[in-house]
C-alpha atoms as a PDB file:
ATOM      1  CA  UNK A   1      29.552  31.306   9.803  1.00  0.00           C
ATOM      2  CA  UNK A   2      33.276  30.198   9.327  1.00  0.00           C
ATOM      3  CA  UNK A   3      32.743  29.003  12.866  1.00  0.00           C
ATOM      4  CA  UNK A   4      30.667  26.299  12.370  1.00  0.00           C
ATOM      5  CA  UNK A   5      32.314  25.056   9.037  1.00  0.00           C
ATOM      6  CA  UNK A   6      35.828  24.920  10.817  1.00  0.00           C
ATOM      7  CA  UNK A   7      34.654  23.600  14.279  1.00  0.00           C
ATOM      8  CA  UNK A   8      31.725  21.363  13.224  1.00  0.00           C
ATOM      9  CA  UNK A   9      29.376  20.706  16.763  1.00  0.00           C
ATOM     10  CA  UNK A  10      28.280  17.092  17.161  1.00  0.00           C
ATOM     11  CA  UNK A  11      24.293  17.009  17.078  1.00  0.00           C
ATOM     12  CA  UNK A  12      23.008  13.977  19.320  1.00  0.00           C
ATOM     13  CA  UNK A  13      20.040  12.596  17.283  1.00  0.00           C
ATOM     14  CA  UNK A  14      17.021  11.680  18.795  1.00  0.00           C
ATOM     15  CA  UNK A  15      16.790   7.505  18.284  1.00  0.00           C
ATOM     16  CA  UNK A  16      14.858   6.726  15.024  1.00  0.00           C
ATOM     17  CA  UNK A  17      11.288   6.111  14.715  1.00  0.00           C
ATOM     18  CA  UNK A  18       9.232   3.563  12.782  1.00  0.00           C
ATOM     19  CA  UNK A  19       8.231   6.846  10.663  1.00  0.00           C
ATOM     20  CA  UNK A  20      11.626   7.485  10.088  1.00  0.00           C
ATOM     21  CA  UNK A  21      12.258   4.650   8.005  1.00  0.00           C
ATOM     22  CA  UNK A  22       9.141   4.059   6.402  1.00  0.00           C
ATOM     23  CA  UNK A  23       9.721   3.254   2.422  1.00  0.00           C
ATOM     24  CA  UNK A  24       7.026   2.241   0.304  1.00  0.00           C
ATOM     25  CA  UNK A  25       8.283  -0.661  -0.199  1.00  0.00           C
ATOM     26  CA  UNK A  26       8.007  -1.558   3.225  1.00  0.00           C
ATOM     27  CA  UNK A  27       4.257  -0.151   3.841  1.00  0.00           C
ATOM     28  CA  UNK A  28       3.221  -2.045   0.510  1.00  0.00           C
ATOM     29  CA  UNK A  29       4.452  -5.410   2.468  1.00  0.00           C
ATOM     30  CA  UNK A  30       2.803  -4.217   5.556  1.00  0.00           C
ATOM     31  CA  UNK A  31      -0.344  -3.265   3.571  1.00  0.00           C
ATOM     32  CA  UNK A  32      -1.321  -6.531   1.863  1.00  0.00           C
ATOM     33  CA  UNK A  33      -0.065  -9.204   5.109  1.00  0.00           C
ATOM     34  CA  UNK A  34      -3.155  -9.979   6.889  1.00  0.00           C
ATOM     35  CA  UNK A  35      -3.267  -8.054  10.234  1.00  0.00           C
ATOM     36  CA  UNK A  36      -3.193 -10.549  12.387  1.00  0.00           C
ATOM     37  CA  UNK A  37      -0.258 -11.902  11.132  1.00  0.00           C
ATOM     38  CA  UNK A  38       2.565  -8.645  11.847  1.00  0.00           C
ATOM     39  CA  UNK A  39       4.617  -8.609  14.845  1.00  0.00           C
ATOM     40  CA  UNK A  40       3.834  -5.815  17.447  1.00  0.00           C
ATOM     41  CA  UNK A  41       6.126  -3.355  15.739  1.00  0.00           C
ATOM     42  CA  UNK A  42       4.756  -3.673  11.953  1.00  0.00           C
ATOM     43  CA  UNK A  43       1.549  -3.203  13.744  1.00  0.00           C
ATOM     44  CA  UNK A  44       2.524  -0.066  15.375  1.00  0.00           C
ATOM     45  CA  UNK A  45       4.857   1.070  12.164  1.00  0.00           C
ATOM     46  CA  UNK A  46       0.904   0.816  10.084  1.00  0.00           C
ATOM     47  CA  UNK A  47      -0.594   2.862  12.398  1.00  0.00           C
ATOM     48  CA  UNK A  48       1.781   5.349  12.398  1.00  0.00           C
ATOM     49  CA  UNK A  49       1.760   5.523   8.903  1.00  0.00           C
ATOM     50  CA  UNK A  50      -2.240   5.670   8.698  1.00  0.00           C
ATOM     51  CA  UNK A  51      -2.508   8.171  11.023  1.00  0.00           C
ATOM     52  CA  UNK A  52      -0.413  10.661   8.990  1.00  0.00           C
ATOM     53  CA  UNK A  53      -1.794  10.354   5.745  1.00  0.00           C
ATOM     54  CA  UNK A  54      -5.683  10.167   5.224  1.00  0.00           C
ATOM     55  CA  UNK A  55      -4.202   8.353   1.325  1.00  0.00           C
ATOM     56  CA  UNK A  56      -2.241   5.539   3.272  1.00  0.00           C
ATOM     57  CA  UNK A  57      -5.341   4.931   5.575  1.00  0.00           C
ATOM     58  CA  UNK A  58      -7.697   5.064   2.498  1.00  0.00           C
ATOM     59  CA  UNK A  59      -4.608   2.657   0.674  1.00  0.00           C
ATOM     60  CA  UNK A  60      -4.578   0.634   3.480  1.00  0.00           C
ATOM     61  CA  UNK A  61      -8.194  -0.257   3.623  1.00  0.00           C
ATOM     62  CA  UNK A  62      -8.762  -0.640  -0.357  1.00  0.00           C
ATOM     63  CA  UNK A  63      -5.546  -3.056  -0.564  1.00  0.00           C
ATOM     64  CA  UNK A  64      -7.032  -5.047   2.591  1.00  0.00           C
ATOM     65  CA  UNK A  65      -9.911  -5.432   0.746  1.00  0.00           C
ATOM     66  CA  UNK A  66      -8.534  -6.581  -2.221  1.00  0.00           C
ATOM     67  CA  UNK A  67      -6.775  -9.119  -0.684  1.00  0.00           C
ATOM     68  CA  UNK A  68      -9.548 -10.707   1.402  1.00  0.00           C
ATOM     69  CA  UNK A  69     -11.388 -10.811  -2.091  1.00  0.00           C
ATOM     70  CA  UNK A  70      -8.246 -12.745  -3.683  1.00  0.00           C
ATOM     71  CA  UNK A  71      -8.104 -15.071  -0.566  1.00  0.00           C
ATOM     72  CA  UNK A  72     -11.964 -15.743   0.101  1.00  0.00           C
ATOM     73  CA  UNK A  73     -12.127 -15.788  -4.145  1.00  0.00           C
ATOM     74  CA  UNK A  74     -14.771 -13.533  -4.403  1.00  0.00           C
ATOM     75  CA  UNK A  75     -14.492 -12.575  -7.538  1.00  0.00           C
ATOM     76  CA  UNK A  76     -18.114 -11.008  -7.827  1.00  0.00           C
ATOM     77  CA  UNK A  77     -16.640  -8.237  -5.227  1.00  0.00           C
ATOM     78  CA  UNK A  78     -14.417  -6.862  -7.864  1.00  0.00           C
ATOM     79  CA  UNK A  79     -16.456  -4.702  -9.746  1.00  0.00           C
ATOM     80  CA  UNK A  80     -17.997  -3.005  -6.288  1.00  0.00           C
ATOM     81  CA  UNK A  81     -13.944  -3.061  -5.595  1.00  0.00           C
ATOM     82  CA  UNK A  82     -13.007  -0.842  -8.515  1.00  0.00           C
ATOM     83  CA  UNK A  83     -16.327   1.734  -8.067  1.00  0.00           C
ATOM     84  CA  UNK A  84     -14.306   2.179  -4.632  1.00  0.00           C
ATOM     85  CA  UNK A  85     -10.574   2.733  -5.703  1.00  0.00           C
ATOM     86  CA  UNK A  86     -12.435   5.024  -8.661  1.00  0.00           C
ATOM     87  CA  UNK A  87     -13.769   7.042  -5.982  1.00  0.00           C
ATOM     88  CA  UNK A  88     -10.811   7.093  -3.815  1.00  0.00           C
ATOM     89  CA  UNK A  89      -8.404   9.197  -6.019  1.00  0.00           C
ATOM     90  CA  UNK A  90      -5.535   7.311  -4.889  1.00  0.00           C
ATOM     91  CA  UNK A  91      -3.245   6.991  -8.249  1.00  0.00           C
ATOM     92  CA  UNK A  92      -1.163   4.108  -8.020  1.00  0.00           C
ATOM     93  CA  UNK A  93      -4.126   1.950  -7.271  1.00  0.00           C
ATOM     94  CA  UNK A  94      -5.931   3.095 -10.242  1.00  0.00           C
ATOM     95  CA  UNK A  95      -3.207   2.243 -12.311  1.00  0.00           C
ATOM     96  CA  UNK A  96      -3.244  -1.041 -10.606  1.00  0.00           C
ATOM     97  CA  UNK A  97      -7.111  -1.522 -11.586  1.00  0.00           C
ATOM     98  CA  UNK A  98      -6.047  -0.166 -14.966  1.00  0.00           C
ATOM     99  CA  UNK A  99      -3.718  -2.916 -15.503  1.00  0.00           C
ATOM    100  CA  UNK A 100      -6.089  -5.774 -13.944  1.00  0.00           C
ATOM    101  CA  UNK A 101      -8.813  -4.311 -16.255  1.00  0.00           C
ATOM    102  CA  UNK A 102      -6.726  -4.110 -19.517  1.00  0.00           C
ATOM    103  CA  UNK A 103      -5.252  -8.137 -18.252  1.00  0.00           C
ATOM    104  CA  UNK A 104      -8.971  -9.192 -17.282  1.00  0.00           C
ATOM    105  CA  UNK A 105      -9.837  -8.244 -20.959  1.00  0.00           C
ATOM    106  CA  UNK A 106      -7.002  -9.969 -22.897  1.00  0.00           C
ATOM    107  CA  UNK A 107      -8.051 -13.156 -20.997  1.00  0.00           C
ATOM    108  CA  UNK A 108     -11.996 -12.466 -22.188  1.00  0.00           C
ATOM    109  CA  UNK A 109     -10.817 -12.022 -25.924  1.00  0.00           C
ATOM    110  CA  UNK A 110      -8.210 -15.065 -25.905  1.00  0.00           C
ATOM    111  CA  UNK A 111      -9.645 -17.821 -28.614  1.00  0.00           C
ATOM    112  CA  UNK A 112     -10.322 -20.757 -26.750  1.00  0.00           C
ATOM    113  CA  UNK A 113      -7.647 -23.710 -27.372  1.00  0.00           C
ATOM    114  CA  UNK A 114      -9.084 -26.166 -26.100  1.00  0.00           C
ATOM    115  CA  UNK A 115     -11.354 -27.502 -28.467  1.00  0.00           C
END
């Protein structure tokens, strides 16, 4: 044992992966770009990252939805939207729908200045 803390042995690491680095910051920004527009390697670093988690595929696919509805503005989708992140037991998106619920609401209730 006093070996190895005396005469530490230099350990050639295998080059890093896209897995390696992933942070959840960076799959968030991966998550809600449209496919078509990441580069070959973001592409690659997203599948990666769905294939080893069923949640991040399941994220994945609810946040992609999400977004199409905010870009197309279909606003009608969002109730079918929530019924599906409900289901999916994924917790930081319910919080998310939490917080667009509890916002939706305040904007129902505000009094109506304009008249």
């Amino acid at each position: 044992m006093q070996a190895l803390v005396d005469e530490p042995k230099a350990t050639a690491l295998p080059p890093a992966q896209p897995s390696d680095r992933f942070s959840a910051n960076n799959a968030t920004w991966l998550f809600i770009r449209k496919p078509q527009q990441l580069k070959s390697e973001e592409q690659a670093e997203l599948e990666l990252i769905c294939q080893r988690s069923q949640t991040a595929q399941k994220a994945y696919e609810l946040t992609q939805q999400f977004m199409s509805m905010l870009r197309q503005r279909r606003g009608q989708d969002f109730e079918t939207w929530v019924e599906a992140v409900e289901a999916g037991h994924i917790p930081e998106l319910k919080r998310f729908v939490q917080s667009l619920l509890i916002n939706t609401s305040l904007l129902s209730n505000e009094p109506n200045f304009s008249s």
